[in-house]
N, C-alpha and C. Protein backbone atom coordinates (compact mmCIF):
# COMPACT_ATOMS: atom_id res chain seq x y z
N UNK A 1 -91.57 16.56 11.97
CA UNK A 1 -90.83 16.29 10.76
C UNK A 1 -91.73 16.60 9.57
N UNK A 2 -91.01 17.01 8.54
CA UNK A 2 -92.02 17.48 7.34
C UNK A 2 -91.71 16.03 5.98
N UNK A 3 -92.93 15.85 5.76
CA UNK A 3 -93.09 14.46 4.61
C UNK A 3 -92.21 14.66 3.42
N UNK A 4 -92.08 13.72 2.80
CA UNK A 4 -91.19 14.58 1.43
C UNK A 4 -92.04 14.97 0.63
N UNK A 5 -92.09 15.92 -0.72
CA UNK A 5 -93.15 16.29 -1.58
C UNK A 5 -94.18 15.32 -1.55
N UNK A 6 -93.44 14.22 -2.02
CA UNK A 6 -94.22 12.94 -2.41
C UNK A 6 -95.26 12.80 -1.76
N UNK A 7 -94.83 12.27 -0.38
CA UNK A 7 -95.71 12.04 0.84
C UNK A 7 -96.83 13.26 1.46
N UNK A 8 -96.42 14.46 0.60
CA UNK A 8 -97.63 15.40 0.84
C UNK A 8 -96.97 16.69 1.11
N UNK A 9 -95.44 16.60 1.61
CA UNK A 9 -94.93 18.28 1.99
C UNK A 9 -95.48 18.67 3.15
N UNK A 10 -96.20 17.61 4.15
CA UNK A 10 -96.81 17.98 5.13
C UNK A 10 -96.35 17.69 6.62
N UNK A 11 -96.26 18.63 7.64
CA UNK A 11 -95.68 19.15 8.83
C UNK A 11 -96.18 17.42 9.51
N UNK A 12 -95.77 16.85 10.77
CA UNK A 12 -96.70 15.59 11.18
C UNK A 12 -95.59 15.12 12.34
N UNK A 13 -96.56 14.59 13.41
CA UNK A 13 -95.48 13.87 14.52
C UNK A 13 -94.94 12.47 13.74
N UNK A 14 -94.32 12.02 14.50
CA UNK A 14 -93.73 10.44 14.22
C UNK A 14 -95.05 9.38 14.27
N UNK A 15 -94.92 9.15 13.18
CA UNK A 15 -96.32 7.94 13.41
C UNK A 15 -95.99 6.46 12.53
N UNK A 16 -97.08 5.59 12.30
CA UNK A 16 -96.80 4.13 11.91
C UNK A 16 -97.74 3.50 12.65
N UNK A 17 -97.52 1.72 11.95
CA UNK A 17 -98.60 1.26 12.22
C UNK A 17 -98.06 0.09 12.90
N UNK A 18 -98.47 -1.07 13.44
CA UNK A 18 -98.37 -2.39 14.34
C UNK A 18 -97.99 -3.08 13.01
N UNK A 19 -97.04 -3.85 13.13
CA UNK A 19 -96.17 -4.90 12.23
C UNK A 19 -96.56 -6.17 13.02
N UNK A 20 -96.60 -7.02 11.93
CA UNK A 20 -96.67 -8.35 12.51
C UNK A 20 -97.56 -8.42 13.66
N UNK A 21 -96.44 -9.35 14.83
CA UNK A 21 -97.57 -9.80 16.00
C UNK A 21 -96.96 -8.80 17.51
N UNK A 22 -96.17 -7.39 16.86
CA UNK A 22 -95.83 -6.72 17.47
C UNK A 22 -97.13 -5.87 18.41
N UNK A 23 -97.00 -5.53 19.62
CA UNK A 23 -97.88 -4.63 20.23
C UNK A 23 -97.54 -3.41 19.94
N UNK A 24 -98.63 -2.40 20.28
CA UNK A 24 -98.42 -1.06 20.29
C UNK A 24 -96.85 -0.40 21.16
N UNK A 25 -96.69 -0.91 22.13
CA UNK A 25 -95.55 0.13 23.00
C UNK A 25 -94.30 -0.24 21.78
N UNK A 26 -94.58 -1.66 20.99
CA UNK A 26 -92.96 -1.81 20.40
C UNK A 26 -93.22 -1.58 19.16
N UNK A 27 -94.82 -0.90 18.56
CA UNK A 27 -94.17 -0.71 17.29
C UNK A 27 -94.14 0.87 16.91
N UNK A 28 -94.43 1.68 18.23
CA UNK A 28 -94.21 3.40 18.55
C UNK A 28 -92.55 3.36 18.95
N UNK A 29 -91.72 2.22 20.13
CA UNK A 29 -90.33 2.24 19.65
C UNK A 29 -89.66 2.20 18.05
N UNK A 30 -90.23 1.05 17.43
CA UNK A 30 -89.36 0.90 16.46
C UNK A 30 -89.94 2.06 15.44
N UNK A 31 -90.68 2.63 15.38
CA UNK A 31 -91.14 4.02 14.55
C UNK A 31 -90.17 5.00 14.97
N UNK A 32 -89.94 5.41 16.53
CA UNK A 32 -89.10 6.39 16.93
C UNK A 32 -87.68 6.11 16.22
N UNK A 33 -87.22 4.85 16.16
CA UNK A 33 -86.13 4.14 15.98
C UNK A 33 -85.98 4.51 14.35
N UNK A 34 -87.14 4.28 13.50
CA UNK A 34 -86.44 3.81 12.35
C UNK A 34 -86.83 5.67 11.57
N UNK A 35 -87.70 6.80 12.30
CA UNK A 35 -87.63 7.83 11.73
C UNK A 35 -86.87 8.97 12.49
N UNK A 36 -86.28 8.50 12.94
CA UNK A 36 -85.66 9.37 13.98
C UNK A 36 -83.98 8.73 14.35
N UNK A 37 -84.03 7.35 14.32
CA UNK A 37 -82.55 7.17 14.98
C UNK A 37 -82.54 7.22 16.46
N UNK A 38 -83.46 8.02 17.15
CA UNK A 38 -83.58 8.21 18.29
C UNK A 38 -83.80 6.75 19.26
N UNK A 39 -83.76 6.36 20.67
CA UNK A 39 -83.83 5.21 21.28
C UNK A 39 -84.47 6.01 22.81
N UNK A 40 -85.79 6.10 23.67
CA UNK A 40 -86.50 7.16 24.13
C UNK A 40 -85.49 6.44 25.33
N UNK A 41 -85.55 7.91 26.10
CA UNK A 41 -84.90 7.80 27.62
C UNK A 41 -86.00 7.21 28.80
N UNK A 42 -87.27 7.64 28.23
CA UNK A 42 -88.34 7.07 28.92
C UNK A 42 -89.68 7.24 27.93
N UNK A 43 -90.88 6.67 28.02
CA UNK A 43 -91.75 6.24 27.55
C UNK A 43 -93.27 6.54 28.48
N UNK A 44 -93.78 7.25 28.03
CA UNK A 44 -95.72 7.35 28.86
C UNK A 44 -96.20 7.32 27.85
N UNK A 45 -97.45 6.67 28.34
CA UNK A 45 -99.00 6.66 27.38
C UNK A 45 -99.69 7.60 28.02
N UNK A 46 -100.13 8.29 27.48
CA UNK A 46 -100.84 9.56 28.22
C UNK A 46 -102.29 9.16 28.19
N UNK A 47 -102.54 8.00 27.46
CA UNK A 47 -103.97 7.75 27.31
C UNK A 47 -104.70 8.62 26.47
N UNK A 48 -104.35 8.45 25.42
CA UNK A 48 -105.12 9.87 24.55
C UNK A 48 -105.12 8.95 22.87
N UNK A 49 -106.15 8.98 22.39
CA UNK A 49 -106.13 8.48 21.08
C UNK A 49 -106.90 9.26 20.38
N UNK A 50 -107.35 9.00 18.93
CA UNK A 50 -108.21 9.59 18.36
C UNK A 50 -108.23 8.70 16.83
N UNK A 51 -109.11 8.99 15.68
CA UNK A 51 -109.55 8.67 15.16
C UNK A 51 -109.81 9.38 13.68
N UNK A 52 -109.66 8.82 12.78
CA UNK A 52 -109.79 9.57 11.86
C UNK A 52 -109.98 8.52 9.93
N UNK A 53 -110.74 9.43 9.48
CA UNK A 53 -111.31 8.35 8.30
C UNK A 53 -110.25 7.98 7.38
N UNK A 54 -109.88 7.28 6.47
CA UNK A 54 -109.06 6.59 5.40
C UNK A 54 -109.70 7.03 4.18
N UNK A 55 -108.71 7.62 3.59
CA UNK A 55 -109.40 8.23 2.11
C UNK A 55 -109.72 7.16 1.47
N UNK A 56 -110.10 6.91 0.46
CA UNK A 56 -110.87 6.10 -0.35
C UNK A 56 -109.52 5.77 -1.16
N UNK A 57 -108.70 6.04 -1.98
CA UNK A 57 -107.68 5.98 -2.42
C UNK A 57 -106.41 5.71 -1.56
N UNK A 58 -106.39 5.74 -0.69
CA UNK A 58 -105.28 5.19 0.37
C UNK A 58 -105.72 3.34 0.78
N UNK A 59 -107.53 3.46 0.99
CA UNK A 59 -107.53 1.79 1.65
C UNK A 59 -107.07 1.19 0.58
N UNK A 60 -106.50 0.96 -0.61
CA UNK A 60 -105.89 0.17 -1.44
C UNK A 60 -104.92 -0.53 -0.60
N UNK A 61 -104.09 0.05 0.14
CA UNK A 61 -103.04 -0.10 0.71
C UNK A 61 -102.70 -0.57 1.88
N UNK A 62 -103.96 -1.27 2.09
CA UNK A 62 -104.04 -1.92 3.38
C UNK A 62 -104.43 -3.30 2.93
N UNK A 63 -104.05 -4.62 3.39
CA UNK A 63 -104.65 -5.65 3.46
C UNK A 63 -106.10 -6.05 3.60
N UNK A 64 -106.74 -5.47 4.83
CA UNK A 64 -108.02 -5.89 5.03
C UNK A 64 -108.83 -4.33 4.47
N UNK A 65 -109.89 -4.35 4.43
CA UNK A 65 -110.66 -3.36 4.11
C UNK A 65 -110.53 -2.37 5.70
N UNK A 66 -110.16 -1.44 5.56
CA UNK A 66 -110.26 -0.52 6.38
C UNK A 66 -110.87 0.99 6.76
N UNK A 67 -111.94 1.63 7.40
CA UNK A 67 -112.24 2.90 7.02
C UNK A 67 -112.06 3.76 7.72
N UNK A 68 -111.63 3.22 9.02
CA UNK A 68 -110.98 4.32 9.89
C UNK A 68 -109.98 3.69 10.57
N UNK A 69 -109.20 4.67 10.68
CA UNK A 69 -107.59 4.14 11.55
C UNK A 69 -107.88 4.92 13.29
N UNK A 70 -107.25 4.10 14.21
CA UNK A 70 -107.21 4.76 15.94
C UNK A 70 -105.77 4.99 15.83
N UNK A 71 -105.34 6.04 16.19
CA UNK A 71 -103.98 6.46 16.95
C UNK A 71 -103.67 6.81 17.89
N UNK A 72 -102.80 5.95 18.39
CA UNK A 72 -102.56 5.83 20.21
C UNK A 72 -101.74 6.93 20.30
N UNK A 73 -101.44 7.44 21.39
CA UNK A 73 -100.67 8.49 21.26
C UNK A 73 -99.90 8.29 22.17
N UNK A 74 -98.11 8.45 22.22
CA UNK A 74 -97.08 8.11 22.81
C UNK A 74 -96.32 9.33 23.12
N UNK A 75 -95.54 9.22 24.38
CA UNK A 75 -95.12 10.73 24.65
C UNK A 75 -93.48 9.67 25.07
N UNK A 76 -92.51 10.44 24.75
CA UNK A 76 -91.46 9.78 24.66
C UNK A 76 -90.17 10.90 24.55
N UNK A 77 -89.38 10.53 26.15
CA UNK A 77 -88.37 11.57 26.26
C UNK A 77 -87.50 11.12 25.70
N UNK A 78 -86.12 12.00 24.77
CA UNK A 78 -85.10 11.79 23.88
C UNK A 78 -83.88 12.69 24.12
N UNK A 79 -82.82 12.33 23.88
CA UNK A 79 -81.79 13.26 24.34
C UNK A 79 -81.32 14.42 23.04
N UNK A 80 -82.34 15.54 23.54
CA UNK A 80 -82.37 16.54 22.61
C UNK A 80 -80.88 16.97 22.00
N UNK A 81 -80.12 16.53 22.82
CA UNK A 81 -78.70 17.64 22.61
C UNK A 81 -78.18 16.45 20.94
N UNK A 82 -78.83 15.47 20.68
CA UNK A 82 -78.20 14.64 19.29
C UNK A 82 -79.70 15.46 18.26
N UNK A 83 -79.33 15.68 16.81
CA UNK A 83 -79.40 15.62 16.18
C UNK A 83 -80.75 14.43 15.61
N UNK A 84 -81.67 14.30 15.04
CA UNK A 84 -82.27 13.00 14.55
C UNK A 84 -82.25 12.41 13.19
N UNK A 85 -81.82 11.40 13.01
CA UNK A 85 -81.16 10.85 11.59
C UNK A 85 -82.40 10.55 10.80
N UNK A 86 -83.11 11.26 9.78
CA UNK A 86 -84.13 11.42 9.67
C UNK A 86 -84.05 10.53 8.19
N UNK A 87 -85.11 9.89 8.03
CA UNK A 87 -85.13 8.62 6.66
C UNK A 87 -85.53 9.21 5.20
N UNK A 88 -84.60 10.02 4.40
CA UNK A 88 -84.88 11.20 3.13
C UNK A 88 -86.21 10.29 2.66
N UNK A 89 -86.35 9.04 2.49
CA UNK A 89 -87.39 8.37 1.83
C UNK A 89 -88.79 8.81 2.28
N UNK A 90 -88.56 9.08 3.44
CA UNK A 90 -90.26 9.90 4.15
C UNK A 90 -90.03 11.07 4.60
N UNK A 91 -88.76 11.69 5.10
CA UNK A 91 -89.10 13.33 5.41
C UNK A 91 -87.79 13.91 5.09
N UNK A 92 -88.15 15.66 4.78
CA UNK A 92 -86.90 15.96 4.00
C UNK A 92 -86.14 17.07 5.30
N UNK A 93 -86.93 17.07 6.28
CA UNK A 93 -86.44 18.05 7.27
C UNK A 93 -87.03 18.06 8.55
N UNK A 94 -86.44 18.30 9.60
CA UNK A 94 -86.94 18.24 10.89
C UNK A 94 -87.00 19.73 11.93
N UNK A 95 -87.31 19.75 13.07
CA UNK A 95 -87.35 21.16 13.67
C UNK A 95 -87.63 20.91 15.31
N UNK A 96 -87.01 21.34 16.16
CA UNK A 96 -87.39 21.02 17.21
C UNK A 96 -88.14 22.22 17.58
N UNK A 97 -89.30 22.60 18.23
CA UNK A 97 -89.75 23.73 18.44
C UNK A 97 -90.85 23.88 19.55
N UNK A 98 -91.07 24.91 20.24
CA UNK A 98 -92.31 24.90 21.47
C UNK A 98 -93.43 24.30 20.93
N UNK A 99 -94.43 23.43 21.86
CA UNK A 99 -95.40 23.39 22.12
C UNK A 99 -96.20 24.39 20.47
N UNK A 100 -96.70 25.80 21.47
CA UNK A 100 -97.61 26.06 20.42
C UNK A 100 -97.52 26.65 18.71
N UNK A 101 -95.95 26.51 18.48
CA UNK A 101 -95.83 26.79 17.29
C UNK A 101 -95.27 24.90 16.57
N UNK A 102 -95.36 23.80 17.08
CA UNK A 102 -95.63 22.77 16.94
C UNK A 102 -97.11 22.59 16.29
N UNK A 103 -97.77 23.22 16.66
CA UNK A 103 -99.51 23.35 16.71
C UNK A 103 -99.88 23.79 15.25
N UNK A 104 -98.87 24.53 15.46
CA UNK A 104 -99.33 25.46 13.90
C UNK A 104 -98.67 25.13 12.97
N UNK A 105 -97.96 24.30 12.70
CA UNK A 105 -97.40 23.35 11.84
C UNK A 105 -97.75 22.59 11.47
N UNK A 106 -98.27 21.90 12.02
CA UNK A 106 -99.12 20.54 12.06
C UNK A 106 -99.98 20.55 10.90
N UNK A 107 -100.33 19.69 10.01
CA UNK A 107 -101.33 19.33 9.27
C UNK A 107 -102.55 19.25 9.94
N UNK A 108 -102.31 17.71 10.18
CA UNK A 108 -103.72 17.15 10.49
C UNK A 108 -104.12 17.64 12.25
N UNK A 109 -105.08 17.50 12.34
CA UNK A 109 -105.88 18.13 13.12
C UNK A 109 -105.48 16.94 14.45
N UNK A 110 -105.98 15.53 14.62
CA UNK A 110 -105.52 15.07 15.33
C UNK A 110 -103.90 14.96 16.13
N UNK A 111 -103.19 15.24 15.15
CA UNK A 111 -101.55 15.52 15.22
C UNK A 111 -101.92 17.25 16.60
N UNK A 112 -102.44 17.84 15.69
CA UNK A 112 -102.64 19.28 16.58
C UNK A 112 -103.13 19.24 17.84
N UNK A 113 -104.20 18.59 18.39
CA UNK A 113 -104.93 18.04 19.34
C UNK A 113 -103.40 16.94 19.97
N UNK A 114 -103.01 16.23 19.83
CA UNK A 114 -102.27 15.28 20.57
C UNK A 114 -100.89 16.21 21.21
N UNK A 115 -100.82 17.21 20.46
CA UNK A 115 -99.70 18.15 21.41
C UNK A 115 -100.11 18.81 22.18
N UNK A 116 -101.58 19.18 21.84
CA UNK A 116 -102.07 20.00 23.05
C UNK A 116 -101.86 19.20 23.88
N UNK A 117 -102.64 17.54 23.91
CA UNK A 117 -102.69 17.01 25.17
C UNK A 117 -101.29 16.39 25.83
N UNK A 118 -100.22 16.43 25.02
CA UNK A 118 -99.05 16.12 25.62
C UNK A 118 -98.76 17.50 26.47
N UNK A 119 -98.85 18.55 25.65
CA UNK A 119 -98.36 20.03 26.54
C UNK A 119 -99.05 19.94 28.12
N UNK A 120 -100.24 19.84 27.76
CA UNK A 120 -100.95 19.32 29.23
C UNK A 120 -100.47 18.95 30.51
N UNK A 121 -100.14 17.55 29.82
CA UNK A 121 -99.88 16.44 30.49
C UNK A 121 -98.52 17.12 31.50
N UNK A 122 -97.41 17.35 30.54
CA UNK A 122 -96.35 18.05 31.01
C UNK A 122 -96.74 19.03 31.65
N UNK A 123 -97.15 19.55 31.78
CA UNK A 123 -97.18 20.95 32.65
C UNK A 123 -97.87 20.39 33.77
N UNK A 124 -98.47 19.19 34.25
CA UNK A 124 -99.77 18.62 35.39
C UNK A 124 -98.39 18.57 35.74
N UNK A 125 -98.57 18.34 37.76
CA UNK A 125 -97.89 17.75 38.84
C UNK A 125 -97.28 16.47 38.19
N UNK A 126 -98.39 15.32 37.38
CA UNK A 126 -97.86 14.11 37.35
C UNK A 126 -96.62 14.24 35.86
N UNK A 127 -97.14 14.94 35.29
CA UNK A 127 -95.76 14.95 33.97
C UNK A 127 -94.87 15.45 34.61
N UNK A 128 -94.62 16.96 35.12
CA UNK A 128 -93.31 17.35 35.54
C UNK A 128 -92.54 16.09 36.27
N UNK A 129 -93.36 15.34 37.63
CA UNK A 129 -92.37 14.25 37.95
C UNK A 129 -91.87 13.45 37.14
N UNK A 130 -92.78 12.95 36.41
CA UNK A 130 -92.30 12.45 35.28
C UNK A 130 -90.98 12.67 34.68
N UNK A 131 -91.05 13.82 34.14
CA UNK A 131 -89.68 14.42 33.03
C UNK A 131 -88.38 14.24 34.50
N UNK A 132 -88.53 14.02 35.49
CA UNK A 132 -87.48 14.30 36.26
C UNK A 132 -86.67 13.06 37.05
N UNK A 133 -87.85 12.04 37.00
CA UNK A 133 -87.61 10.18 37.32
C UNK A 133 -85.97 10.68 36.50
């Protein structure tokens, strides 16, 4: 999905942060949920995170002092054939598209890296069963 001007005009997977005393698996649902409309047909952690610094002008915007954020990374099947009801307040357009031109869209570098390792994953013995449960 692409950010609105505001938010930067920039290419980016679905992301967000832990609300309340919510865990990670339910607050990557309610992200899918509230930027997408979408509700996943199934759900893997591929085990893949990464890391990345907080501009100096963004930690305003956090409660506690913060200087680097971890992002878990969630792989989550959806029933492509709907449309995704996308929130104009954060993105002005969406695209469904392969693997490596996903890549090249992408802004941030970790975003780029986390499709590689989803493409991966999918293509191993254990993803294909996966996509087929």
């Amino acid at each position: 999905m692409r950010r609105i001007p505001s938010g930067g005009g920039i290419w980016q997977c679905i992301t967000g942060g832990v609300e309340g005393s919510e865990d990670t698996h339910a607050a990557a649902l309610r992200e899918l949920k509230e930027e997408t409309g979408f509700e996943p047909i199934r759900l893997h952690v591929p085990g893949y995170s990464y890391n990345f610094p907080v501009e100096e002008e963004m930690r305003k915007l956090y409660s506690t002092p913060v200087e680097t954020i971890t992002e878990l990374v969630f792989l989550m099947l959806v029933n492509g054939d709907n449309d995704p009801e996308i929130d104009s307040r954060e993105h002005d357009t969406w695209k469904w598209c392969r693997f490596d031109d996903a890549v090249k869209m992408l802004y941030w570098s970790g975003n780029r890296e986390s499709i590689k390792h989803c493409e991966e994953y999918l293509r191993s013995d254990e993803g294909g069963r996966w996509l087929k449960m």
